[in-house]
C-alpha atoms as a PDB file:
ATOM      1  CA  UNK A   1      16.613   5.371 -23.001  1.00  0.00           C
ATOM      2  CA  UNK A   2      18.191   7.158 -19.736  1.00  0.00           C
ATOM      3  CA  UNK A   3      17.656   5.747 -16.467  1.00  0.00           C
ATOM      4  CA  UNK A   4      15.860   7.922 -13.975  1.00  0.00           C
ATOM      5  CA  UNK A   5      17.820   9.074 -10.932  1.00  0.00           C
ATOM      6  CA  UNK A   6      16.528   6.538  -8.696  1.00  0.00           C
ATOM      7  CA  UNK A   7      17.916   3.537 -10.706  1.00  0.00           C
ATOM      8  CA  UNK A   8      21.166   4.611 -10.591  1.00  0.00           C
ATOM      9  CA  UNK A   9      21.486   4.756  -7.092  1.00  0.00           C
ATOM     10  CA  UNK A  10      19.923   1.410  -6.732  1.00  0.00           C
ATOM     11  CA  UNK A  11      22.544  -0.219  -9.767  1.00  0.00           C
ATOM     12  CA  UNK A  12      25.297   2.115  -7.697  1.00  0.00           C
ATOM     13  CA  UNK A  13      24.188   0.376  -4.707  1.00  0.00           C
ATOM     14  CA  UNK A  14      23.510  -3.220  -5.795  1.00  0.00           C
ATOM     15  CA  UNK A  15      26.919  -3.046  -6.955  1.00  0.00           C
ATOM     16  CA  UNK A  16      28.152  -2.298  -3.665  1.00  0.00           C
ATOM     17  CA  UNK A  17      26.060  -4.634  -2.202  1.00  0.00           C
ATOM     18  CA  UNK A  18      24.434  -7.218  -3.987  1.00  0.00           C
ATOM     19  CA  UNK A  19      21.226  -7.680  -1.298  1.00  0.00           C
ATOM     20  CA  UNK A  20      20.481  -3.728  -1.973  1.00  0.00           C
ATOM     21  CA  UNK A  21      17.432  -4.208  -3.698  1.00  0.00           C
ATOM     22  CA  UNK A  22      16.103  -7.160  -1.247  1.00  0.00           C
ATOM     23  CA  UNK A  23      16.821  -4.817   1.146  1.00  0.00           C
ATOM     24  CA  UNK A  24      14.760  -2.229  -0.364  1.00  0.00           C
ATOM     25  CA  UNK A  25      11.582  -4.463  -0.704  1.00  0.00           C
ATOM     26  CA  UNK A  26      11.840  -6.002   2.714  1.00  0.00           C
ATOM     27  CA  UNK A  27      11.750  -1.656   3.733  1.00  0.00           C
ATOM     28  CA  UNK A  28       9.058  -1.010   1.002  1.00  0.00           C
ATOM     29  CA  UNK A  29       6.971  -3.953   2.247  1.00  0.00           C
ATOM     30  CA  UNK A  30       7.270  -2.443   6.259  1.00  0.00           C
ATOM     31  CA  UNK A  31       6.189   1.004   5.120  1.00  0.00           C
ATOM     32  CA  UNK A  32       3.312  -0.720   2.983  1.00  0.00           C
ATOM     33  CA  UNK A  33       1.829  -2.851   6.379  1.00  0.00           C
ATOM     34  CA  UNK A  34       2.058   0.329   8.074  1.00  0.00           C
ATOM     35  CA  UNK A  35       0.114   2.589   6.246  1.00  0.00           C
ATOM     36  CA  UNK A  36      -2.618  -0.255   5.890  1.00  0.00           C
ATOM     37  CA  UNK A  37      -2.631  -1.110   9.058  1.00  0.00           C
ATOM     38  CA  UNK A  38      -3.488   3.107   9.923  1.00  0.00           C
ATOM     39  CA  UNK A  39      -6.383   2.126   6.990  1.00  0.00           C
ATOM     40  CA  UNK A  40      -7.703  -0.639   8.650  1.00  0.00           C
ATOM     41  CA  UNK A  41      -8.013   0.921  12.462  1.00  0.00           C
ATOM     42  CA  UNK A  42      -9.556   4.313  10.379  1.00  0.00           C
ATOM     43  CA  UNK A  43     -12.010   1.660   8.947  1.00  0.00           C
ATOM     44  CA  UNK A  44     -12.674   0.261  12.157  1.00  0.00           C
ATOM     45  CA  UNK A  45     -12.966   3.886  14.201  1.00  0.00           C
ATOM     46  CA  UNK A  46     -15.677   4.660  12.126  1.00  0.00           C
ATOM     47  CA  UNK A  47     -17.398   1.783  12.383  1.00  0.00           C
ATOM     48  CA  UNK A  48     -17.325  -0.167   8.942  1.00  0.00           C
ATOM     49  CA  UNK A  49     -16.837  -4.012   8.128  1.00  0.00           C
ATOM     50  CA  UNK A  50     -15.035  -5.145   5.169  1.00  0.00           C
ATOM     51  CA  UNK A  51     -17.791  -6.092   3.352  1.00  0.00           C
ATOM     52  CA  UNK A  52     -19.546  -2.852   3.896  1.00  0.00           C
ATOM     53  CA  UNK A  53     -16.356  -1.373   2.389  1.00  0.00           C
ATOM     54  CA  UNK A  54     -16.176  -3.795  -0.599  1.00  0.00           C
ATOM     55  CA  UNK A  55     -19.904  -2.902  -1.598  1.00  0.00           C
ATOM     56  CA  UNK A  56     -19.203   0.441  -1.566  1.00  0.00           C
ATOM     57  CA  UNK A  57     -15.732  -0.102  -3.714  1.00  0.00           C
ATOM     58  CA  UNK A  58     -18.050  -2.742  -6.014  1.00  0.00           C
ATOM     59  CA  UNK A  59     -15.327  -5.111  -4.810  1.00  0.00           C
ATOM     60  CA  UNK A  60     -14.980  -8.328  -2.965  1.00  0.00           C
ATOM     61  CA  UNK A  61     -14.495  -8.522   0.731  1.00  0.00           C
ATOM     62  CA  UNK A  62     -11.177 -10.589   0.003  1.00  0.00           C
ATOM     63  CA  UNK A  63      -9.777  -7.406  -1.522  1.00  0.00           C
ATOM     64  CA  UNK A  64     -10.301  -5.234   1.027  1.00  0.00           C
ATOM     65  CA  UNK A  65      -8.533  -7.792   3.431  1.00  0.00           C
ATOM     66  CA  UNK A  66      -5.216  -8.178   1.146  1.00  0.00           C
ATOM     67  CA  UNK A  67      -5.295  -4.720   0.931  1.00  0.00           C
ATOM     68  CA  UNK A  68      -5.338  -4.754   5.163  1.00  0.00           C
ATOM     69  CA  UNK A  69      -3.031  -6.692   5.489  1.00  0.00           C
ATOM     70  CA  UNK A  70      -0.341  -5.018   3.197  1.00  0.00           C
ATOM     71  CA  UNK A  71      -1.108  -6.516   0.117  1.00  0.00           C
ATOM     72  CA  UNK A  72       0.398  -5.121  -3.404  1.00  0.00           C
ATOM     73  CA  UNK A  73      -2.176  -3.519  -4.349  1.00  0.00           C
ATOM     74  CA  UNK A  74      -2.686  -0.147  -7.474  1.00  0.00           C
ATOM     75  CA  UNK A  75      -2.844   2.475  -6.079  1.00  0.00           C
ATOM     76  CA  UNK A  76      -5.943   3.158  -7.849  1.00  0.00           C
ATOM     77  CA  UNK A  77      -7.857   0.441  -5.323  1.00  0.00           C
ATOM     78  CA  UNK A  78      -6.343   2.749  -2.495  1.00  0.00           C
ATOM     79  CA  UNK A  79      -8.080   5.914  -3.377  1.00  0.00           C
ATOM     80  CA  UNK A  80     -11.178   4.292  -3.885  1.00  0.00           C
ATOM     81  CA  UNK A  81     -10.399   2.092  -0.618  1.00  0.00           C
ATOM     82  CA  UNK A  82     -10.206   5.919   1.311  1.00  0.00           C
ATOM     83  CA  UNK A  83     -12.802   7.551  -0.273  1.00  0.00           C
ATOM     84  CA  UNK A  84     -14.661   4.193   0.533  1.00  0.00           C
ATOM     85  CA  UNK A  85     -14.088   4.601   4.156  1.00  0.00           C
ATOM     86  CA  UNK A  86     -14.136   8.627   4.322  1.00  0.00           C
ATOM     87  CA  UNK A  87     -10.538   9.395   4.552  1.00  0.00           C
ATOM     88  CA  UNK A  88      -7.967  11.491   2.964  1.00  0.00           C
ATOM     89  CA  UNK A  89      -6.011  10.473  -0.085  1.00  0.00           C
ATOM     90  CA  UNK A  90      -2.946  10.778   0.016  1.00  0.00           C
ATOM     91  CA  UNK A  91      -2.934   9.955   3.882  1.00  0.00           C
ATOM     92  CA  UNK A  92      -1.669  12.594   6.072  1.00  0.00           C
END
């Protein structure tokens, strides 16, 4: 099986530099908090608690707030986390 594009450059990397791909997740994770962090105040703007969210998901409240706080999480739960709350998906 051939390797995509990206894992090359990250084996081209790694080689170079062995703490490539920790380097990668620590950036990953960063982006991740941010864009959950936008969810959360969009959440709060309009108004919504976390539970109110979660019922309307059919979820628990404890998702939502992993998901808040930059969680791994499918990217299935985010759609339904921003249709949820009334926002765009992908984000803007």
């Amino acid at each position: 099986m051939a390797r995509d594009f990206l894992e090359e450059i990250v084996a081209e990397r790694t080689a170079r530099n062995p703490n490539f791909p920790r380097l990668v997740a620590e950036a990953e994770a960063r982006l991740r908090k941010k864009w959950t962090r936008r969810l959360a105040v969009m959440r709060q703007k309009r108004g919504l608690s976390q539970t109110v969210v979660a019922a309307r998901m059919s979820t628990s409240a404890s998702v939502i707030s992993k998901l808040e706080a930059g969680g791994d999480v499918r990217v299935s739960t985010l759609q339904r986390y921003c249709s949820a709350i009334g926002a765009p998906f992908p984000l803007k």
